[in-house]
C-alpha atoms as a PDB file:
ATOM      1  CA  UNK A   1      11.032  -9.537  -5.588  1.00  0.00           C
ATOM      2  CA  UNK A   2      14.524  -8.138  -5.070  1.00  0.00           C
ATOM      3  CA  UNK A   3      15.708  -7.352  -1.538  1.00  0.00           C
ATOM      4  CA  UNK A   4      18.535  -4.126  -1.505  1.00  0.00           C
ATOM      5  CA  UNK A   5      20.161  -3.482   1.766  1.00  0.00           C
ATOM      6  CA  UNK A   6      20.582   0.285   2.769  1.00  0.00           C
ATOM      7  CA  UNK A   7      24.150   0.254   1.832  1.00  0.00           C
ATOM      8  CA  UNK A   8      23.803  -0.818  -1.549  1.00  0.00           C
ATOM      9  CA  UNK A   9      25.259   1.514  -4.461  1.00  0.00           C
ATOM     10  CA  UNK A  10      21.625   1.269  -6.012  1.00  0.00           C
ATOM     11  CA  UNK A  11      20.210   2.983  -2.505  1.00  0.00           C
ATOM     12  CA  UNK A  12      20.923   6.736  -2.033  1.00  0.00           C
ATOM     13  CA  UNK A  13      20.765   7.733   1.309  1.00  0.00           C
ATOM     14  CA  UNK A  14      19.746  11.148   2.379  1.00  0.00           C
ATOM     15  CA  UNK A  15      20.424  12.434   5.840  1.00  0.00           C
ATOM     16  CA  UNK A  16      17.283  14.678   6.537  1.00  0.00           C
ATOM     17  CA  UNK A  17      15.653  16.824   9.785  1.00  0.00           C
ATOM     18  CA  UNK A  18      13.210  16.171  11.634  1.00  0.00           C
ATOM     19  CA  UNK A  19      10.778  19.003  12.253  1.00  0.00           C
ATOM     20  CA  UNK A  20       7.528  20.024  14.065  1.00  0.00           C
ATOM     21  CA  UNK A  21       4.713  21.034  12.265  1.00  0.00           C
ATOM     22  CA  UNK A  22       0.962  21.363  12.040  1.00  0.00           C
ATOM     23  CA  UNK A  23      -1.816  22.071  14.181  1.00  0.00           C
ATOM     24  CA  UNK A  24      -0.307  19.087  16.270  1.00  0.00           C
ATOM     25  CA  UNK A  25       3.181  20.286  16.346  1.00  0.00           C
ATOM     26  CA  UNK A  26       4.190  16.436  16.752  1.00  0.00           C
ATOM     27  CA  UNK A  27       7.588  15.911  15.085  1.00  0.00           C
ATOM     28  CA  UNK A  28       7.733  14.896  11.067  1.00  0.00           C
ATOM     29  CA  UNK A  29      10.284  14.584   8.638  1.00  0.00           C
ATOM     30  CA  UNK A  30      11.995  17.675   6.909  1.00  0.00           C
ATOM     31  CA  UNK A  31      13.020  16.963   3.403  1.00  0.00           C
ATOM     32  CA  UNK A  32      15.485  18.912   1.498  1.00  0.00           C
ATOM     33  CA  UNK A  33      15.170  20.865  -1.355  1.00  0.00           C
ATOM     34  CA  UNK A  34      16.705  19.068  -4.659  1.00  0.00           C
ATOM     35  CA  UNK A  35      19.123  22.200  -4.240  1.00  0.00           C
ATOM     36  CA  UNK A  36      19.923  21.194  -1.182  1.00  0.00           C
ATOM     37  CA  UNK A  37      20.944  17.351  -1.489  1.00  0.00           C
ATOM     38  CA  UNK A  38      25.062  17.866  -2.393  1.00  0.00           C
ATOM     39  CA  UNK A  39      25.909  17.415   1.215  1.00  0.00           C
ATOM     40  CA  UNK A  40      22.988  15.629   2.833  1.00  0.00           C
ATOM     41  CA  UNK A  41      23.425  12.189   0.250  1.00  0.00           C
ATOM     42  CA  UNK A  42      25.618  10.052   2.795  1.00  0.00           C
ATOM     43  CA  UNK A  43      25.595   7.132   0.160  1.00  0.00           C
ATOM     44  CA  UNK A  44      24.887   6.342  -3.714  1.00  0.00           C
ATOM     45  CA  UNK A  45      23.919   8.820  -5.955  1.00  0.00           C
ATOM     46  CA  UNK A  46      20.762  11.141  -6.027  1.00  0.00           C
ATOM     47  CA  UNK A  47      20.129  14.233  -7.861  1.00  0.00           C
ATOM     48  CA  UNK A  48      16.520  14.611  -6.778  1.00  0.00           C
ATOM     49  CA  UNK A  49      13.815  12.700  -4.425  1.00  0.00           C
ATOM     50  CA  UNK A  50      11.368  12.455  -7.240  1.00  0.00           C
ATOM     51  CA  UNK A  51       8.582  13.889  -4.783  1.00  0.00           C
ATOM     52  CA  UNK A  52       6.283  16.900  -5.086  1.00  0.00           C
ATOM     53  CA  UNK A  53       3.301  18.212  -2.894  1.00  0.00           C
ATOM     54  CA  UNK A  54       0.644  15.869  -2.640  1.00  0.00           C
ATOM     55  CA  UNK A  55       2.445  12.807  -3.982  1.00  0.00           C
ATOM     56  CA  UNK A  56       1.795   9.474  -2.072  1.00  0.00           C
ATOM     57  CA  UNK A  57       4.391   7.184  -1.510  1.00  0.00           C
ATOM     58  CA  UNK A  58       5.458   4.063   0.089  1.00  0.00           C
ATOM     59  CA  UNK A  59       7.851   4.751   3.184  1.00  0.00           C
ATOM     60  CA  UNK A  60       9.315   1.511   4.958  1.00  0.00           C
ATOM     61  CA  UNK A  61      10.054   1.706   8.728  1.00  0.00           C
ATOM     62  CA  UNK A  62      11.671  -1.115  10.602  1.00  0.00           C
ATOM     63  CA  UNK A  63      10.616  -3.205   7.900  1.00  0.00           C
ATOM     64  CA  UNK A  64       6.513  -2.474   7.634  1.00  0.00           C
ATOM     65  CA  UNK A  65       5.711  -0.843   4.595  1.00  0.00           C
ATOM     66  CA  UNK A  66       3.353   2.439   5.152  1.00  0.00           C
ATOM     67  CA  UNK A  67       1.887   4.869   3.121  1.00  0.00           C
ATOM     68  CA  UNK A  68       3.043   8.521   3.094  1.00  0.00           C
ATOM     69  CA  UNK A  69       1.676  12.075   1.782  1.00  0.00           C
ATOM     70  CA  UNK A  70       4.280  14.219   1.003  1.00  0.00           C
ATOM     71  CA  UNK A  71       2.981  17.839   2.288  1.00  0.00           C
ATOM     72  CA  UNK A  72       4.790  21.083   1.023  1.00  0.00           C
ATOM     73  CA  UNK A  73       4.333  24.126   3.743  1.00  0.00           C
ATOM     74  CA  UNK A  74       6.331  27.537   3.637  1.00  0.00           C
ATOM     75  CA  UNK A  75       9.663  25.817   4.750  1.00  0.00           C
ATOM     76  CA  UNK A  76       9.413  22.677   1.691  1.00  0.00           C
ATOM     77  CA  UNK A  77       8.599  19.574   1.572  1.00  0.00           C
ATOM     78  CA  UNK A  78       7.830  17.422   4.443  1.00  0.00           C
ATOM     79  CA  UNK A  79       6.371  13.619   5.528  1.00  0.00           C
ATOM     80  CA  UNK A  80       3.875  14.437   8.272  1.00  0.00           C
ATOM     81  CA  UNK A  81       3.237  11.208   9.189  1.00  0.00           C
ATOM     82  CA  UNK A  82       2.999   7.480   7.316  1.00  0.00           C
ATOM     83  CA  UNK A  83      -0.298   5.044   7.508  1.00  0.00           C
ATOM     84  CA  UNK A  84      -1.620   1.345   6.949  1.00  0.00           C
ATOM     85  CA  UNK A  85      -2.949   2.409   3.332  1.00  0.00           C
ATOM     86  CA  UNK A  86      -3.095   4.851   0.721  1.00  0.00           C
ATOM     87  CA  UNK A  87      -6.612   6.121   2.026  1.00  0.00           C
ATOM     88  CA  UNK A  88      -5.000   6.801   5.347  1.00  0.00           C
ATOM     89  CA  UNK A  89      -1.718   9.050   3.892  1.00  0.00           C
ATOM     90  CA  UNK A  90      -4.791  10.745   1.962  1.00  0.00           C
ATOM     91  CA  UNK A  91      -6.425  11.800   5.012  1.00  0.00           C
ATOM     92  CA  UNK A  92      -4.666  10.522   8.331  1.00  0.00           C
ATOM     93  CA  UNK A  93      -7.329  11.789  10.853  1.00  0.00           C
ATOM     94  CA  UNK A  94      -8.267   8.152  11.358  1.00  0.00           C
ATOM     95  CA  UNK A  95      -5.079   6.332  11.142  1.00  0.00           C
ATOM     96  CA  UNK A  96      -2.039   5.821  13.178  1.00  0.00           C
ATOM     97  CA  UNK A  97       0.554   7.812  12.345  1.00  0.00           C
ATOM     98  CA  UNK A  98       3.773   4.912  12.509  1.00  0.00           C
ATOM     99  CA  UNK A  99       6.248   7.803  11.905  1.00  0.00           C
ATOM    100  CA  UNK A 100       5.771   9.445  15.231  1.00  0.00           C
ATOM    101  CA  UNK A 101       5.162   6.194  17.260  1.00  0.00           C
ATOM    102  CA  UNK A 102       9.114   5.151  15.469  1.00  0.00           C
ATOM    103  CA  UNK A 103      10.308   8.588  16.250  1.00  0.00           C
ATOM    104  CA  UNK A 104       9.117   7.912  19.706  1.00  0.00           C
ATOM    105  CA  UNK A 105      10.306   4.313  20.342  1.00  0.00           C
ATOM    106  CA  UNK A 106      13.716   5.413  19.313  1.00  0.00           C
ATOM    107  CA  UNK A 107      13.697   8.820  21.301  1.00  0.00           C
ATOM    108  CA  UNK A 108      13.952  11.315  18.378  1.00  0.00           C
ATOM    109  CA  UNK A 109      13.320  14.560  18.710  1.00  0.00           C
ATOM    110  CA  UNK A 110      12.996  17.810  16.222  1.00  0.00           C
ATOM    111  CA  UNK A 111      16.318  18.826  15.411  1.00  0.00           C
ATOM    112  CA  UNK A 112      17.448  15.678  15.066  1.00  0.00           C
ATOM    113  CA  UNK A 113      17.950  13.976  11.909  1.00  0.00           C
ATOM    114  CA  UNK A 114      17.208  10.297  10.425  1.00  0.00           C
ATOM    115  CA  UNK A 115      17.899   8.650   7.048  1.00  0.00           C
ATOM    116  CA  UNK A 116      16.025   8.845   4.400  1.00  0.00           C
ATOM    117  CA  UNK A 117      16.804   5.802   1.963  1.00  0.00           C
ATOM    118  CA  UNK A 118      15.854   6.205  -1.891  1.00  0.00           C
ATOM    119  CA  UNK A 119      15.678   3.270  -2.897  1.00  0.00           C
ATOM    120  CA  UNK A 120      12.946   3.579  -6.323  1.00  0.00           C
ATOM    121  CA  UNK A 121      12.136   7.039  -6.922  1.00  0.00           C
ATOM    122  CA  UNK A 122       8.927   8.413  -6.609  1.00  0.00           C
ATOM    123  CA  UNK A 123       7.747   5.282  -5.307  1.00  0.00           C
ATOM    124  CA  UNK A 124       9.747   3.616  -2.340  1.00  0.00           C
ATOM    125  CA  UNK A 125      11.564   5.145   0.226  1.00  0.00           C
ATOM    126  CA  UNK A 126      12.530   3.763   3.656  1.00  0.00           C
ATOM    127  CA  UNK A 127      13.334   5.579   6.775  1.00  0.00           C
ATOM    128  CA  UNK A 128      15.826   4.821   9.699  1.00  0.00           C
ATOM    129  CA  UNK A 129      18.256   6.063  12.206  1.00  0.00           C
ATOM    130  CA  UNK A 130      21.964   6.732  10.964  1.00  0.00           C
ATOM    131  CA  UNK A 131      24.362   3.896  11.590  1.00  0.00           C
ATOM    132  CA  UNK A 132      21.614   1.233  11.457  1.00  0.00           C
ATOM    133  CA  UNK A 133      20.959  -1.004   8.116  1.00  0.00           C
ATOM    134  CA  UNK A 134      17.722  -1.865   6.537  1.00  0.00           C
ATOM    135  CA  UNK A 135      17.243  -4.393   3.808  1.00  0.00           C
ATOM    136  CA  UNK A 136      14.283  -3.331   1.310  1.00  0.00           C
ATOM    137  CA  UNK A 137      11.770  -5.415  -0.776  1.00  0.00           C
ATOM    138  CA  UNK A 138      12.388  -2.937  -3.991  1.00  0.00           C
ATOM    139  CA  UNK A 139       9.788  -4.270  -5.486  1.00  0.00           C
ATOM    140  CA  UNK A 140       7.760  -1.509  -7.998  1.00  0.00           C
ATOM    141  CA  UNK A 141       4.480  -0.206  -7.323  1.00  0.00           C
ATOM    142  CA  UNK A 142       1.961  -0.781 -10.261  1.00  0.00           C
ATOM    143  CA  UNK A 143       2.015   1.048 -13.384  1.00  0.00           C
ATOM    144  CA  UNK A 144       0.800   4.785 -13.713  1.00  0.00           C
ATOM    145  CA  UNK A 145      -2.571   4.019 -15.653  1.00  0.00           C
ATOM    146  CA  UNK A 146      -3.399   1.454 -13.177  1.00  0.00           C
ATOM    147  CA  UNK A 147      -1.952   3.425 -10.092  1.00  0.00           C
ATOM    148  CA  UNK A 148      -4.344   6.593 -11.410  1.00  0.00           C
ATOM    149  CA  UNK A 149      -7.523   4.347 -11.998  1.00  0.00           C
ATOM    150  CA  UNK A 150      -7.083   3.330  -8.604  1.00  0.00           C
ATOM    151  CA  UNK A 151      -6.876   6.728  -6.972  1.00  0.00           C
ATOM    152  CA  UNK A 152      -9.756   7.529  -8.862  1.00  0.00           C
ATOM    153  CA  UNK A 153     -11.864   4.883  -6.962  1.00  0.00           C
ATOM    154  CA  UNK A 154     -10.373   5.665  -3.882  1.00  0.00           C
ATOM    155  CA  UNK A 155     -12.075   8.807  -3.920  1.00  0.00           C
END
């Protein structure tokens, strides 16, 4: 399995907001419009985030590998939080959302932005605060057919 580090050409970064939303109003991570990228890719090259409402993907954080739902509300597209499993992004009333708990460890607060790092499209993206490196296990999620024969058994 291939490791990338953050600053490698293959890994856009994205320099996104983070937000409040929800019932909870507990801070989450704003992501841009494709429209909106020129100016918020600090690194490599990305034309689009290859997410849409209701997608699950896997989000790295310090890292752990988690499982996010991307959620679209009035505003866009947004990660609410990021869980153990895929069950959990599904419906997070019984996980632990590890987004907040990082924002928290490392004092973020709405209004303040992150990194979002691209590294495969539509399936792996990692997270972390701007100056800091990562190094990413880019390895590729399973195939469509067997990705959507799994969802179907996960209910």
């Amino acid at each position: 399995m291939p490791r990338v580090p953050s600053d490698d050409e293959s890994v856009a970064s994205v320099r996104v907001t983070l937000a409040r939303s929800g019932g909870t109003r507990r801070p989450c991570v704003r992501l841009p419009d494709d429209a909106d990228l020129e100016g918020r890719v600090e690194s490599g090259s990305c034309t689009s985030l290859s997410l849409a409402d209701g997608d699950v993907v896997r989000v790295v954080i310090d890292r752990e590998e988690y499982h996010a739902r991307v959620i679209a509300d009035a505003t866009g597209r947004l990660l609410r939080g990021a869980y153990d499993n895929r069950r959990l992004a599904r419906d997070p009333g019984a996980g632990e959302n590890r987004i907040a708990e990082w924002l928290a460890a490392n004092d973020r607060e709405p209004g303040e932005s992150v990194v979002l790092d691209v590294v495969v499209p539509g399936e792996l993206y990692g997270l972390r605060i701007p100056g800091e490196r990562a190094v990413y296990d880019a390895n590729r999620g399973p195939r469509s057919s067997l990705s959507d024969i799994a969802r179907d058994l996960d209910g």
